[in-house]
Protein backbone atom coordinates (compact mmCIF):
# COMPACT_ATOMS: atom_id res chain seq x y z
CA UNK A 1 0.00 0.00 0.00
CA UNK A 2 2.60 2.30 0.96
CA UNK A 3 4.96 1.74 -1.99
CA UNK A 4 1.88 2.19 -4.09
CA UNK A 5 1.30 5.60 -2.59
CA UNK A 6 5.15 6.14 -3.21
CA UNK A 7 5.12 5.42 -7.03
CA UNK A 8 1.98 7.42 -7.65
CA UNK A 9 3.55 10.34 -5.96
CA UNK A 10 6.38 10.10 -7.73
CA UNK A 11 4.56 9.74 -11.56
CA UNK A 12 2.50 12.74 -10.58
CA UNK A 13 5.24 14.41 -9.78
CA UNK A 14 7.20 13.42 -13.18
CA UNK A 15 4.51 14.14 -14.83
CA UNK A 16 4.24 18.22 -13.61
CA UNK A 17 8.35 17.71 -14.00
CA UNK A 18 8.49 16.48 -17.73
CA UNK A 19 5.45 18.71 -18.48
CA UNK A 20 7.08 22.12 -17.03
CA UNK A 21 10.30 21.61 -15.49
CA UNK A 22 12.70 20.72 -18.34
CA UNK A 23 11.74 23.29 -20.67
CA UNK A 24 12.14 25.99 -18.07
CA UNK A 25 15.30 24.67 -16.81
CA UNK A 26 16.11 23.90 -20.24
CA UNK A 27 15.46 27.54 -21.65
CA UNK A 28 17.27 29.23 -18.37
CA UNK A 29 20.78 27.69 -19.64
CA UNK A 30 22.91 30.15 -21.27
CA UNK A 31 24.00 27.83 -24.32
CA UNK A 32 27.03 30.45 -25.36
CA UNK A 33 28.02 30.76 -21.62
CA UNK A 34 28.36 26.91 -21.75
CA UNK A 35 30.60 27.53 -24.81
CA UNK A 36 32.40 30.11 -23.54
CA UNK A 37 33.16 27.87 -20.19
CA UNK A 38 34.25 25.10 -22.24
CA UNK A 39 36.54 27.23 -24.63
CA UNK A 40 38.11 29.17 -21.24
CA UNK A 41 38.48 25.67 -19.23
CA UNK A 42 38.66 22.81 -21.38
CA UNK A 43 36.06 20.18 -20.76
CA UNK A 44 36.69 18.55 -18.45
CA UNK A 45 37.66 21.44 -15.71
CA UNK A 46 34.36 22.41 -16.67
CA UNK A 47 32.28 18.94 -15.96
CA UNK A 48 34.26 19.63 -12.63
CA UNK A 49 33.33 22.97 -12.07
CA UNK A 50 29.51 21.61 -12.47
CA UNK A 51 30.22 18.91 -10.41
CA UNK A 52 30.96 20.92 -7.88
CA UNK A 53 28.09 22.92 -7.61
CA UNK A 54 26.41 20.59 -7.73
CA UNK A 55 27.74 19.18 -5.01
CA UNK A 56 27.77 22.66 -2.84
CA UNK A 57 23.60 22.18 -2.85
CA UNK A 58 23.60 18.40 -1.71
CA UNK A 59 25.56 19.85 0.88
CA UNK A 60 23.74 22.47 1.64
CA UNK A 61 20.33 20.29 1.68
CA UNK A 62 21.81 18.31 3.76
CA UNK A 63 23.33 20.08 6.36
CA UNK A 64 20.42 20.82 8.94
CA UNK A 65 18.44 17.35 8.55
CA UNK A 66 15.28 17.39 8.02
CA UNK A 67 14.77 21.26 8.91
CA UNK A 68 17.15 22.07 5.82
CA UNK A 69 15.82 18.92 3.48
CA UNK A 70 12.47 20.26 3.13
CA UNK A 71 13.40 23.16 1.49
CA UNK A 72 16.66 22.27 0.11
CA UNK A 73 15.65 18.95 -1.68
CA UNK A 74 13.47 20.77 -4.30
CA UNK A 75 16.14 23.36 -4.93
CA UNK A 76 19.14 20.33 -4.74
CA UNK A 77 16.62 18.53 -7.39
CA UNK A 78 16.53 21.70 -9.54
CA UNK A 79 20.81 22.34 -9.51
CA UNK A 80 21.52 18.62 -10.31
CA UNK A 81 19.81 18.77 -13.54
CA UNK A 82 20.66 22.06 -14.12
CA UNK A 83 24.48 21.06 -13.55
CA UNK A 84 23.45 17.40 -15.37
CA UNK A 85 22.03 20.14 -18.46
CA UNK A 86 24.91 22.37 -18.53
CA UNK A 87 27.61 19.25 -18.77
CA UNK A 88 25.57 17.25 -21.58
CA UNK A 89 25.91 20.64 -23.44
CA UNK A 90 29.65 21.25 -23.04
CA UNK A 91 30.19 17.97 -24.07
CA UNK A 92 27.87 18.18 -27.14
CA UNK A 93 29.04 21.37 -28.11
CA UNK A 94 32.93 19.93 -27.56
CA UNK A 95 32.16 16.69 -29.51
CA UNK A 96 30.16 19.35 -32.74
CA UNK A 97 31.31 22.32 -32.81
CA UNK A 98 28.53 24.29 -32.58
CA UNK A 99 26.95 25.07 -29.13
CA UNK A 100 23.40 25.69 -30.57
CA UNK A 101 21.20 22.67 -29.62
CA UNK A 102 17.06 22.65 -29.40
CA UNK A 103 14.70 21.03 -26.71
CA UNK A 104 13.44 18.02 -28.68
CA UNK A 105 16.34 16.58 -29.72
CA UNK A 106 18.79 17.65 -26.54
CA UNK A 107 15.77 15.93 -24.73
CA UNK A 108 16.01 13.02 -26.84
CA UNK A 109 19.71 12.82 -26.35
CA UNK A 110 19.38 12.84 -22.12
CA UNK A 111 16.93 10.07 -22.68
CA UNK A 112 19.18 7.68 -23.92
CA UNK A 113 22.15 8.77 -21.94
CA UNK A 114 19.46 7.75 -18.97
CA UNK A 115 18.85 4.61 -20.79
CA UNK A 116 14.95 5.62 -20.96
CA UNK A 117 13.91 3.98 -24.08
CA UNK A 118 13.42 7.03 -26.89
CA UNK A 119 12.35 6.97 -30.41
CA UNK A 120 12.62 9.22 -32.90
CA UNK A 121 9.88 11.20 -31.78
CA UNK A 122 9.72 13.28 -28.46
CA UNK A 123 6.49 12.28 -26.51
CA UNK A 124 4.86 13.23 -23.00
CA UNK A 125 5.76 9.95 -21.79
CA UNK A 126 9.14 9.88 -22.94
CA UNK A 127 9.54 12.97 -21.08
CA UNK A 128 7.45 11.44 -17.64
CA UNK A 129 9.91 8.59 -17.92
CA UNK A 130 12.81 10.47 -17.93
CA UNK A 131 11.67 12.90 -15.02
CA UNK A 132 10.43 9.79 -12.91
CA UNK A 133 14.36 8.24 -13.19
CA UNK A 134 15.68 11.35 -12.45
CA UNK A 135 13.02 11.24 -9.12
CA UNK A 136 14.05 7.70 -8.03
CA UNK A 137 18.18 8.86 -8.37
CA UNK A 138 17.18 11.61 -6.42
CA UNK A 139 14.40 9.48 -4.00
CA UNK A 140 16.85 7.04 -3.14
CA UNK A 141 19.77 9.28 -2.06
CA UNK A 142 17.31 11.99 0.57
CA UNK A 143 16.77 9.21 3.53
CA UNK A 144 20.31 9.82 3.88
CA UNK A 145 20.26 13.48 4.31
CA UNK A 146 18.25 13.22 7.69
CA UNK A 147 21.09 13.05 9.90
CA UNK A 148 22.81 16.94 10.05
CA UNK A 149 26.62 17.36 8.72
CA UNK A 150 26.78 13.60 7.82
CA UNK A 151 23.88 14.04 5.51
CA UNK A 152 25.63 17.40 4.40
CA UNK A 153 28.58 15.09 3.12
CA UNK A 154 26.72 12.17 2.15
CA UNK A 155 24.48 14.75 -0.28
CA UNK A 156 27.47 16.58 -1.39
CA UNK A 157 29.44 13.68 -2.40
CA UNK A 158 26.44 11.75 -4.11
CA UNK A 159 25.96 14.91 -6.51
CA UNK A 160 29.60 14.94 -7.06
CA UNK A 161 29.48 11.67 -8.07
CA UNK A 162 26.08 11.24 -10.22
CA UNK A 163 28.01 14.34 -12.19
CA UNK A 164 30.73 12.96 -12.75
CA UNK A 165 29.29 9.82 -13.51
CA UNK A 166 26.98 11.11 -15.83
CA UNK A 167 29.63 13.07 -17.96
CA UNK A 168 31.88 9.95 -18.66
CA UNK A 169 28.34 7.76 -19.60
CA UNK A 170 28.04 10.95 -22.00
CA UNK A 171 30.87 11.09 -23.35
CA UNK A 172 30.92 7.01 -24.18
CA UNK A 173 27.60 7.97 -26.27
CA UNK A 174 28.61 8.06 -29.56
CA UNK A 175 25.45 9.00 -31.28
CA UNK A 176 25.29 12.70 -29.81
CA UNK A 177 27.98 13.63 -32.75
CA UNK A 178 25.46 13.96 -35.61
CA UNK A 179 22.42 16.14 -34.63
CA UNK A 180 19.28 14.11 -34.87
CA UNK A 181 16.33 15.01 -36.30
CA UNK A 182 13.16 15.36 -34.18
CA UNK A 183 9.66 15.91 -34.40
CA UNK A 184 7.34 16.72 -31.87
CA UNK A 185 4.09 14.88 -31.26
């Protein structure tokens, strides 16, 4: 019963996620600032600069139990794929060329690298499933948090490392060199 509950929180919460979420986060990144990073730091100093703030808000949602988690968790959520955006971008834009990418297919590309099953065409449930992964990454690392300062390391380090993690499984992608062709449904 309770696990029930659990997964039908988290779909309706994908579901305002995909529906909302991504696009604004999505249209908030500065695609020539990403360029510009990536031209002044190299790639890879800037997956680490990403990393790390990402890191500096699971430490932050962390660090006052559950006092700090309520509020923090929503805005941790929001930085880690802002900082999961921003590095898919520098690494697309130092695999092409070009920095330029749109919605639909840079969508379609974090899809795969989440190993959500994505065809050629960007759908609403293609974007729930996507948003309900990133939920469970997040769902199974914030019973941790509870405790203060250790939970202030523990959610500092598991950013860190999801970042970090998720640049090299981008970078193994090969398909992200050719930009795909999407339509919208």
């Amino acid at each position: 019963m309770r696990l029930r509950r659990l997964r039908s929180g988290v779909k309706i919460q994908a579901s305002r996620l995909s529906e909302q979420g991504f696009r604004q986060i999505f249209d908030r990144i500065n695609q020539l600032s990403i360029k510009n990073g990536v031209d002044k730091l190299g790639l890879d100093k800037f997956i680490e600069q990403c990393a790390y703030l990402a890191a500096g808000s699971g430490a932050i949602s962390g660090t006052g139990g559950v006092v700090t988690m309520i509020v923090g968790v929503p805005l941790d959520f929001v930085n880690l794929i802002t900082q999961q955006f921003r590095v898919t971008m520098a690494i697309m834009y130092a695999a092409r060329g070009h920095y330029q990418v749109n919605f639909e297919e840079f969508m379609q590309f974090i899809a795969t690298s989440l190993k959500v099953e994505a065809g050629v065409t960007l759908t609403k449930s293609m974007l729930e499933r996507v948003a309900e992964k990133l939920l469970m990454i997040l769902g199974t690392r914030t019973a941790e948090r509870l405790i203060p300062i250790v939970g202030a390391a523990i959610g500092g380090a598991a950013n860190y490392m999801f970042i970090k993690r998720m640049a090299q499984s981008v970078k193994e992608m090969e398909n992200f060199i050719e930009p795909v062709v999407v339509e919208v449904s």
